[in-house]
N, C-alpha and C. Protein backbone atom coordinates (compact mmCIF):
# COMPACT_ATOMS: atom_id res chain seq x y z
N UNK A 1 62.46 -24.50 37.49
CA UNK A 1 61.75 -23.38 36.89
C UNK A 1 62.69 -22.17 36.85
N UNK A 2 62.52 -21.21 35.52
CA UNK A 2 63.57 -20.05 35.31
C UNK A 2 62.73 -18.78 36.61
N UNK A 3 64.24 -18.44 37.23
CA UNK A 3 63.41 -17.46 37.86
C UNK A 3 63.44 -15.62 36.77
N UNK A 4 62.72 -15.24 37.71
CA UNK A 4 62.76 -13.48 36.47
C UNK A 4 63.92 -12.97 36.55
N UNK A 5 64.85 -13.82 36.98
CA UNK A 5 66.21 -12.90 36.50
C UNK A 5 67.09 -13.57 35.21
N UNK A 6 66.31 -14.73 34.89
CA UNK A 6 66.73 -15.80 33.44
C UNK A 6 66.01 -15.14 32.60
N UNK A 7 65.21 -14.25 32.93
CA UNK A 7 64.76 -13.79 31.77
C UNK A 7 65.23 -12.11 31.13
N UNK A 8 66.10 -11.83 31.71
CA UNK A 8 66.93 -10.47 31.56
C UNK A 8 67.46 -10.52 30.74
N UNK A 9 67.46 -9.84 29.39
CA UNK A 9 68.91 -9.75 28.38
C UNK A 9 69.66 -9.01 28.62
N UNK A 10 71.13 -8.70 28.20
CA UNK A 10 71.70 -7.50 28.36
C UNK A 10 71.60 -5.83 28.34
N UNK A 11 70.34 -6.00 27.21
CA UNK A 11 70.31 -4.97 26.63
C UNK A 11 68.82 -4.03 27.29
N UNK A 12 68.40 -4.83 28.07
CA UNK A 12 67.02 -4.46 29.24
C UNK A 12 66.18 -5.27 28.28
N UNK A 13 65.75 -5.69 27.55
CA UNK A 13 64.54 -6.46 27.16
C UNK A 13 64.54 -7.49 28.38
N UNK A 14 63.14 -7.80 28.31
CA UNK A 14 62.81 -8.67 29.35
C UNK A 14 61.91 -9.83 28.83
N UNK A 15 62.61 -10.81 29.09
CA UNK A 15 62.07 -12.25 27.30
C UNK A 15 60.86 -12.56 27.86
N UNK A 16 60.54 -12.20 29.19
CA UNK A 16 58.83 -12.79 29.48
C UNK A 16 57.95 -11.79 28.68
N UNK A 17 58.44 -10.82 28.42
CA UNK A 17 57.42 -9.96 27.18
C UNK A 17 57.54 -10.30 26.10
N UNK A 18 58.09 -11.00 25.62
CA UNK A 18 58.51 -11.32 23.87
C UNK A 18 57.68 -12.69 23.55
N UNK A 19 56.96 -12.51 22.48
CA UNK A 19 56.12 -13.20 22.04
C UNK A 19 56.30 -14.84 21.95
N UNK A 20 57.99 -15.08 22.24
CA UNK A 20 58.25 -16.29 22.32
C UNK A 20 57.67 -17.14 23.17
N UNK A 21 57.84 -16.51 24.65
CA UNK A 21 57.59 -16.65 25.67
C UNK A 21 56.13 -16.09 25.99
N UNK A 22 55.79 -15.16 25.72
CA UNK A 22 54.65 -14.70 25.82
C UNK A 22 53.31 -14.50 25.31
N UNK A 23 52.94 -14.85 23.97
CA UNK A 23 52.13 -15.19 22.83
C UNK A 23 52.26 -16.30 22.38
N UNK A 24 53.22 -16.88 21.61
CA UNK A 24 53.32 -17.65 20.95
C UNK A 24 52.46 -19.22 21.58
N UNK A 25 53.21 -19.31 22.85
CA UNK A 25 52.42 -20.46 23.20
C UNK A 25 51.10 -20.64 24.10
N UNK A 26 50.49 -19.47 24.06
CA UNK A 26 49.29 -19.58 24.45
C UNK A 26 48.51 -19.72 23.19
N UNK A 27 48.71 -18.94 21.84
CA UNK A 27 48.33 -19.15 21.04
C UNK A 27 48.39 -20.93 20.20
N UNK A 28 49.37 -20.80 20.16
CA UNK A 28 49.51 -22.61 20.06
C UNK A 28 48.64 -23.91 20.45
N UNK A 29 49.06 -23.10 22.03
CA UNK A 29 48.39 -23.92 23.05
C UNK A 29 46.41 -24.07 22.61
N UNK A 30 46.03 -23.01 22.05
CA UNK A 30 44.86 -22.84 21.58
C UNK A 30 44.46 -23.68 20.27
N UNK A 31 45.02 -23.25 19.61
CA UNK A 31 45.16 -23.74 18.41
C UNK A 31 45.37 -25.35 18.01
N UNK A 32 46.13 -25.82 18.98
CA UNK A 32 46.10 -27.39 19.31
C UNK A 32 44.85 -27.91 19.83
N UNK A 33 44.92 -27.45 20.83
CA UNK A 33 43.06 -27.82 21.09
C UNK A 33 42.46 -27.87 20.76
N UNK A 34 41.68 -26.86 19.72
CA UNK A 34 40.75 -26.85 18.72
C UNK A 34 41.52 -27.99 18.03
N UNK A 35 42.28 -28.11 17.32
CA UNK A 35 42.61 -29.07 16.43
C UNK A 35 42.27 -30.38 17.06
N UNK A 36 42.89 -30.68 18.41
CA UNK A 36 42.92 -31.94 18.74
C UNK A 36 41.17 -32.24 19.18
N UNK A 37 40.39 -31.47 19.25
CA UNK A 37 39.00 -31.61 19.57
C UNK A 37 38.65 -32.05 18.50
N UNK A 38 38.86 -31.52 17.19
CA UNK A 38 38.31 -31.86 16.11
C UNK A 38 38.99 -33.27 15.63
N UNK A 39 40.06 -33.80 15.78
CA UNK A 39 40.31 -35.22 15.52
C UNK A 39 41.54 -35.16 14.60
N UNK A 40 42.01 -33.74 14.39
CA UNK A 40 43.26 -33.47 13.29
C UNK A 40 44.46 -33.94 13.39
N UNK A 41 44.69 -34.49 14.59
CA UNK A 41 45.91 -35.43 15.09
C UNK A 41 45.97 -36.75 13.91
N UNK A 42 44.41 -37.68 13.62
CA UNK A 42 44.31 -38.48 13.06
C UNK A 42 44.11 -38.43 11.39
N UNK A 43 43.28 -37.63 11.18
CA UNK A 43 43.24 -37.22 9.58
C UNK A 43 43.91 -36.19 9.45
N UNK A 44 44.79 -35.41 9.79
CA UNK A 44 45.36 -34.57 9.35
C UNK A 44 46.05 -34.64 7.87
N UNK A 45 46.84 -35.55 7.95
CA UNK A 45 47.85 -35.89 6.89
C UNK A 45 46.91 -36.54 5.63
N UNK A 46 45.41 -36.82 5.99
CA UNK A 46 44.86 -37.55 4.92
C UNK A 46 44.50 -35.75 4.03
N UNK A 47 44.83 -34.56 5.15
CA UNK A 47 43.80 -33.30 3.76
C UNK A 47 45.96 -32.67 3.72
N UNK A 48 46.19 -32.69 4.38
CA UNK A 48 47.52 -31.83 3.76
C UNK A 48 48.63 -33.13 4.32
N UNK A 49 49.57 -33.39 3.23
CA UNK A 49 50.29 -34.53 3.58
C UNK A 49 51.91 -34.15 4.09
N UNK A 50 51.76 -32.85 4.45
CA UNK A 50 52.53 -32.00 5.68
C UNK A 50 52.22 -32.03 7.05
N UNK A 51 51.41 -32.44 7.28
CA UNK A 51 50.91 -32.14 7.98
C UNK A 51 51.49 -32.49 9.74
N UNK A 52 52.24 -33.85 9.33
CA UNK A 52 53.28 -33.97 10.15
C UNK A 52 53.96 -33.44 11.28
N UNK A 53 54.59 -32.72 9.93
CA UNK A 53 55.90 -31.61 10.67
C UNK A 53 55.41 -30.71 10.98
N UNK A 54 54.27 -30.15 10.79
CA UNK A 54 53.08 -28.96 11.19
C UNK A 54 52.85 -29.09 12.57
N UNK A 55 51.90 -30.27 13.15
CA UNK A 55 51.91 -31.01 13.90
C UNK A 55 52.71 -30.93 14.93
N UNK A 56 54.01 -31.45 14.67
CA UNK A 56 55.26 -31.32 15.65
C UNK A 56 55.94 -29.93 15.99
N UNK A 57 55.58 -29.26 14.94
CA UNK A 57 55.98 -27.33 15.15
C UNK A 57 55.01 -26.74 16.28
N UNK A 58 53.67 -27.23 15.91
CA UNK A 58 52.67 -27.03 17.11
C UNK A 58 52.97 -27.22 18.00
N UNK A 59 53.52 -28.80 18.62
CA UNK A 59 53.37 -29.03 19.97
C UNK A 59 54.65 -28.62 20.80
N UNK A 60 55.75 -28.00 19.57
CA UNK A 60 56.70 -27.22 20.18
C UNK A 60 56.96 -25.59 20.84
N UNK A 61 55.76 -25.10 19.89
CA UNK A 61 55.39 -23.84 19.94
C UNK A 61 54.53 -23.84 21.07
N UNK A 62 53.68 -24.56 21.93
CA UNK A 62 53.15 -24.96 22.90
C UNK A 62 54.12 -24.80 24.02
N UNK A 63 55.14 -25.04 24.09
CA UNK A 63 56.31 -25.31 24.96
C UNK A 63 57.48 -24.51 25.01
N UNK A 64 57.12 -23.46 23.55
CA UNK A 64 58.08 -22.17 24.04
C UNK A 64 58.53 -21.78 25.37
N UNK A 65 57.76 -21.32 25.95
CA UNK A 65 57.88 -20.38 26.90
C UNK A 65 58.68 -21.29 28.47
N UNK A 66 58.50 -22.77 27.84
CA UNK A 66 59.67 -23.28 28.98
C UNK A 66 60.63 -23.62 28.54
N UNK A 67 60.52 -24.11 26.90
CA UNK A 67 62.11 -23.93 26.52
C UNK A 67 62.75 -23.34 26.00
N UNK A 68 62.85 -22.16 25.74
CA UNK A 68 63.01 -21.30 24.91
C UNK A 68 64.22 -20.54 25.78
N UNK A 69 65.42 -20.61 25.54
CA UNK A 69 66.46 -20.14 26.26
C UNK A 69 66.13 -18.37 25.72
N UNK A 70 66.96 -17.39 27.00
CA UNK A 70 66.92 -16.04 26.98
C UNK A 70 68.22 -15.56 26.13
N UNK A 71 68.46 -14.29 25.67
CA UNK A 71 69.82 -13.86 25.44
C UNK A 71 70.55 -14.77 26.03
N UNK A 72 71.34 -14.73 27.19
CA UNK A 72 72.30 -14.87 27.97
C UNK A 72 72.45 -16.73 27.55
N UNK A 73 71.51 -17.69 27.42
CA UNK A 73 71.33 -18.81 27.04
C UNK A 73 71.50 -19.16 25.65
N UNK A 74 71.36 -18.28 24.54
CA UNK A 74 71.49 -18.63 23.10
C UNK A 74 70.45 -17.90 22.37
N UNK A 75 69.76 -17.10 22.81
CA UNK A 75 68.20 -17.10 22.19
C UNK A 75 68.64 -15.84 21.54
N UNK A 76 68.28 -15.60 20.28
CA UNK A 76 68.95 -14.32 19.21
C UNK A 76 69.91 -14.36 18.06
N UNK A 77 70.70 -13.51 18.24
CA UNK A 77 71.12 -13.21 17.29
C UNK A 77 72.73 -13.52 18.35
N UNK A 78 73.57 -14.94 18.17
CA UNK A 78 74.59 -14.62 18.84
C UNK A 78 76.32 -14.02 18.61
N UNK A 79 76.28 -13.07 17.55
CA UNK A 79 76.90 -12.14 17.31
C UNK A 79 76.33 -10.59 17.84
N UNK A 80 75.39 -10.66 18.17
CA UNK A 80 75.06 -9.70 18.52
C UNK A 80 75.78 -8.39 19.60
N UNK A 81 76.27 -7.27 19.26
CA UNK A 81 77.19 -6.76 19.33
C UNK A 81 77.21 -6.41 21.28
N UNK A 82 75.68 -6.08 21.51
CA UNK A 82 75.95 -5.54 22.70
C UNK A 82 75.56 -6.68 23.42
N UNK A 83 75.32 -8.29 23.73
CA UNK A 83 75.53 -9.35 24.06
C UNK A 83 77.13 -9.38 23.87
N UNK A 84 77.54 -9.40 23.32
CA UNK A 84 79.35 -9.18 22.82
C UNK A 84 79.86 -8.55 24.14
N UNK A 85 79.33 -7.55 24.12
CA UNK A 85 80.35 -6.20 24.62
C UNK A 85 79.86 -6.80 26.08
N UNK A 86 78.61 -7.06 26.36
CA UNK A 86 78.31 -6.95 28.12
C UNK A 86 78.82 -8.50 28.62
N UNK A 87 79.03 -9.53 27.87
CA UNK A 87 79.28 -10.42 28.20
C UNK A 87 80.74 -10.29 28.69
N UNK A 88 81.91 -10.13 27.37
CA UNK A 88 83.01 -9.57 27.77
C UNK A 88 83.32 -8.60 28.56
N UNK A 89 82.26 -7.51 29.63
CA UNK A 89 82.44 -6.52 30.34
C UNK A 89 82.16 -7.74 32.02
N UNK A 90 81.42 -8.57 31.77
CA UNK A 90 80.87 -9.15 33.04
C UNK A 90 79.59 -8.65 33.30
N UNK A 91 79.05 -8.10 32.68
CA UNK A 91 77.92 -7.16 32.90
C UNK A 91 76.76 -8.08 33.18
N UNK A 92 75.99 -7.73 33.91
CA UNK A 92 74.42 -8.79 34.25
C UNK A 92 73.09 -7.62 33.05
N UNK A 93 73.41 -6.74 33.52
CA UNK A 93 72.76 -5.65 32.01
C UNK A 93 73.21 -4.59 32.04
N UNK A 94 73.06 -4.16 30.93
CA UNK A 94 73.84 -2.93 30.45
C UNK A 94 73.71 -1.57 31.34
N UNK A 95 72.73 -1.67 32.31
CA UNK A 95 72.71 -0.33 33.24
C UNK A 95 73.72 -0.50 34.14
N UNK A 96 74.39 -0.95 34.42
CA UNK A 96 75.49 -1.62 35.06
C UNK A 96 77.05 -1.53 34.42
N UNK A 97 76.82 -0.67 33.83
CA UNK A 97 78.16 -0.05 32.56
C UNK A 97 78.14 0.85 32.97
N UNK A 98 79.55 1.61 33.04
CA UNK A 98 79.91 2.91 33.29
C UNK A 98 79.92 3.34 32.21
N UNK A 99 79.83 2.84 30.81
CA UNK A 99 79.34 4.01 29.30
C UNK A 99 77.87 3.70 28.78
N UNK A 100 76.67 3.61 30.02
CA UNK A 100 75.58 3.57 29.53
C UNK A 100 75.28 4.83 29.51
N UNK A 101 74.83 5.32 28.91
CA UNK A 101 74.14 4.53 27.13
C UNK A 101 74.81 4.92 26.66
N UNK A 102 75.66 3.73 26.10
CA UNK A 102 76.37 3.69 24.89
C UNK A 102 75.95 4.13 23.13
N UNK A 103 76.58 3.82 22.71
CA UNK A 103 76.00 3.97 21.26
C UNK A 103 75.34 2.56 20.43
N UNK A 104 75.83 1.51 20.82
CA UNK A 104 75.61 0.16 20.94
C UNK A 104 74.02 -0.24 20.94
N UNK A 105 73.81 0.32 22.61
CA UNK A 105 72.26 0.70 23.17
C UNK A 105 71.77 1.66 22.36
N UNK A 106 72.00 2.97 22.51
CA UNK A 106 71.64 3.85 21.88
C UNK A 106 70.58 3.39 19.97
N UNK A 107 72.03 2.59 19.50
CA UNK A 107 71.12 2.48 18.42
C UNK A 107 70.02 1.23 18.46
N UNK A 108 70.71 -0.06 19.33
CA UNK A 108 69.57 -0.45 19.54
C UNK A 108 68.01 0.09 20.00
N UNK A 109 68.12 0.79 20.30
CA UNK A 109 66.94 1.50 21.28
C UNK A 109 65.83 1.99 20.23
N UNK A 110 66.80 2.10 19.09
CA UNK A 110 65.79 2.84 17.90
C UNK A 110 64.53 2.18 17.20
N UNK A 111 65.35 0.80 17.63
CA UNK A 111 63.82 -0.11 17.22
C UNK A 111 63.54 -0.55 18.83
N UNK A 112 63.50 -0.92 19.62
CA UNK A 112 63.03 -0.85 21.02
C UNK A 112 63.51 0.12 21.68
N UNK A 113 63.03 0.93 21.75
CA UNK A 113 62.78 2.39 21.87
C UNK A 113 62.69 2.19 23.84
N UNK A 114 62.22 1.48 24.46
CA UNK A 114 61.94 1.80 25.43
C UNK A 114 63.22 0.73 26.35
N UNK A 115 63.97 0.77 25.90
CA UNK A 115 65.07 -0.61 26.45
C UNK A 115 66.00 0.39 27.19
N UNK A 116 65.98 1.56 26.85
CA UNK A 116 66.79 3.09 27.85
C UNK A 116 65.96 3.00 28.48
N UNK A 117 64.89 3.22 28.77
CA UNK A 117 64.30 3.50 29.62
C UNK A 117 64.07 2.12 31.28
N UNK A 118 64.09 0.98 30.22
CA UNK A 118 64.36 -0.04 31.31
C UNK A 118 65.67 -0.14 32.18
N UNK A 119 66.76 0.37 30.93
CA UNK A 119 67.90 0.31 32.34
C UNK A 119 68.05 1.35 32.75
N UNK A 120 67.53 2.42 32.71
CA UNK A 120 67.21 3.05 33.68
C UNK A 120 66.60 3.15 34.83
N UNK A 121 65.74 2.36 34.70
CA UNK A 121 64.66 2.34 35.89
C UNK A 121 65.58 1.11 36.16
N UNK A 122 66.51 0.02 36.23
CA UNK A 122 66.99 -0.88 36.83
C UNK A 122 68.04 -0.11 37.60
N UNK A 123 68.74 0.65 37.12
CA UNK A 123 69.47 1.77 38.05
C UNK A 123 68.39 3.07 39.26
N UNK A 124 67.30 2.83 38.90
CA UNK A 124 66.94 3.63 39.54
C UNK A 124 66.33 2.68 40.72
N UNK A 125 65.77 1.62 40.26
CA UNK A 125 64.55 1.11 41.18
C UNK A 125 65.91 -0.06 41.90
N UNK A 126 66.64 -0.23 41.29
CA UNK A 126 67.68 -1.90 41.51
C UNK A 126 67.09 -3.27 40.87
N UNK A 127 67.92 -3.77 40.35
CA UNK A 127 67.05 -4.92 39.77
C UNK A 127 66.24 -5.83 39.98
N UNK A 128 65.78 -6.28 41.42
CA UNK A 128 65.27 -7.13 41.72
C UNK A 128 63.53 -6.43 42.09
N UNK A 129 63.82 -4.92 42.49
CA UNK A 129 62.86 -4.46 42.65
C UNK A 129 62.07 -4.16 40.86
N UNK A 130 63.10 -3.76 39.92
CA UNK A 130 62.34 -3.50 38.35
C UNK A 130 62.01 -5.16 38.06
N UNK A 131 62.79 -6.21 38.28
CA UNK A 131 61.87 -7.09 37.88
C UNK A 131 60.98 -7.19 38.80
N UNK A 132 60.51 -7.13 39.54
CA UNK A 132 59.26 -7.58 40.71
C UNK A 132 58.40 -6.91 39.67
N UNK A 133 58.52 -5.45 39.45
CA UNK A 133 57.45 -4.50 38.15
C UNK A 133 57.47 -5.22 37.28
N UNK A 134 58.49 -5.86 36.60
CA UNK A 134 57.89 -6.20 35.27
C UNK A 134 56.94 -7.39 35.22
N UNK A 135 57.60 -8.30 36.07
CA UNK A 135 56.70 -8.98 36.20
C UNK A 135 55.10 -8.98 36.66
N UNK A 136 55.08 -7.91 37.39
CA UNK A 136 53.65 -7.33 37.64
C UNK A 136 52.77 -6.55 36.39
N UNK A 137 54.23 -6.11 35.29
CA UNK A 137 52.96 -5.78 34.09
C UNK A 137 53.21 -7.41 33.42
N UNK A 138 53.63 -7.58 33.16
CA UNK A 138 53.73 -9.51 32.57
C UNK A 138 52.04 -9.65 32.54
N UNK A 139 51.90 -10.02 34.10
CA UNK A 139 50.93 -10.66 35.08
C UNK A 139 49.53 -9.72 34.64
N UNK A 140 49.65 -8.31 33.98
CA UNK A 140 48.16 -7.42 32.98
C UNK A 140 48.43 -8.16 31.61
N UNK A 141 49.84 -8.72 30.85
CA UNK A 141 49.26 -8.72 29.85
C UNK A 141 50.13 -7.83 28.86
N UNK A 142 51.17 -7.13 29.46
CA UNK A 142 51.87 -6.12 28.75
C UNK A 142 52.96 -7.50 27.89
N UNK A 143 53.37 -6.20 26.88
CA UNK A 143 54.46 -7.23 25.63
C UNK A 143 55.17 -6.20 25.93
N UNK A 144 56.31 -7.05 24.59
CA UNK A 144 56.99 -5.96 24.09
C UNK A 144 56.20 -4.95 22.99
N UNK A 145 55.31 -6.02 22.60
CA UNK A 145 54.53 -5.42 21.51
C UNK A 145 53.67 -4.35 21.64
N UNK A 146 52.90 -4.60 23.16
CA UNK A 146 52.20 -3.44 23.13
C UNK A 146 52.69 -2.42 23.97
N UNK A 147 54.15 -2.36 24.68
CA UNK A 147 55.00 -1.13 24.57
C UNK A 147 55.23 -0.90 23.36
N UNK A 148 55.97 -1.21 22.61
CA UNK A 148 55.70 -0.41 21.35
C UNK A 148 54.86 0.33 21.02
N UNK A 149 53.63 -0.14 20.89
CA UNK A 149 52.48 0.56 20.45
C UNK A 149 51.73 1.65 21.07
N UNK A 150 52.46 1.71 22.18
CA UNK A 150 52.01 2.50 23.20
C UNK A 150 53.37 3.93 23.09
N UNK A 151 54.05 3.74 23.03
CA UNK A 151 55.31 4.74 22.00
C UNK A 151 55.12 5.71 21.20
């Protein structure tokens, strides 16, 4: 089992909030059920003759959240500049840079807006203590999504 420090990206996102891991396969997980209650495993393919590969996307999307590698594992975008930079620094996350906040972060931040603010509080609180928190909002229900929305 991944512990909460597999789930750290460089950049402070924390992948147990990201819908991969965190929506996606509960929703799935739902969504299969109903299906498989209703018998859609067996006639499926007789009303949409896709239905197949539909099927098999489901029972993968079910299983996100255990296989679904983090940043640091493959999961993204792997050119991604400040994965680049912290990997080649040795960095475990970017609060851990002597040019945080960079400009790198900085502009990332503009669409996750609150990812300064996480490595900050990982410099402030230490990391094992900010993940113990995050995982305690995880455990209400918090995303990335509804930080955002809460922004």
């Amino acid at each position: 089992m991944k512990e909460s420090k597999d789930f750290l990206c460089y950049c402070g996102l924390y992948c147990k909030m990201c819908s991969i891991v965190n929506g996606l396969p509960k929703a799935a997980k739902a969504l299969h059920e109903v299906m498989q209650e209703d018998g859609w495993e067996y006639f499926g393919t007789q009303v949409y003759p896709e239905f197949g590969a539909f099927w098999n996307t489901l029972l993968e999307l079910k299983e996100l959240d255990k296989s679904s590698p983090n940043c640091k594992a493959g999961c993204g975008d792997p050119s991604c500049a400040i994965r680049v930079c912290a990997s080649a620094k040795g960095l475990e996350v970017c609060a851990f840079c002597e040019d945080f906040p960079c400009s790198l972060l900085q502009d990332f931040g503009k669409r996750y807006p609150f990812v300064i603010r996480n490595n900050e509080r990982i410099r402030e609180l230490g990391l094992d203590a900010w993940l113990k928190a995050m995982d305690e909002l995880v455990a209400q229900g918090v995303t990335h999504k509804s930080m955002m929305e809460s922004e």
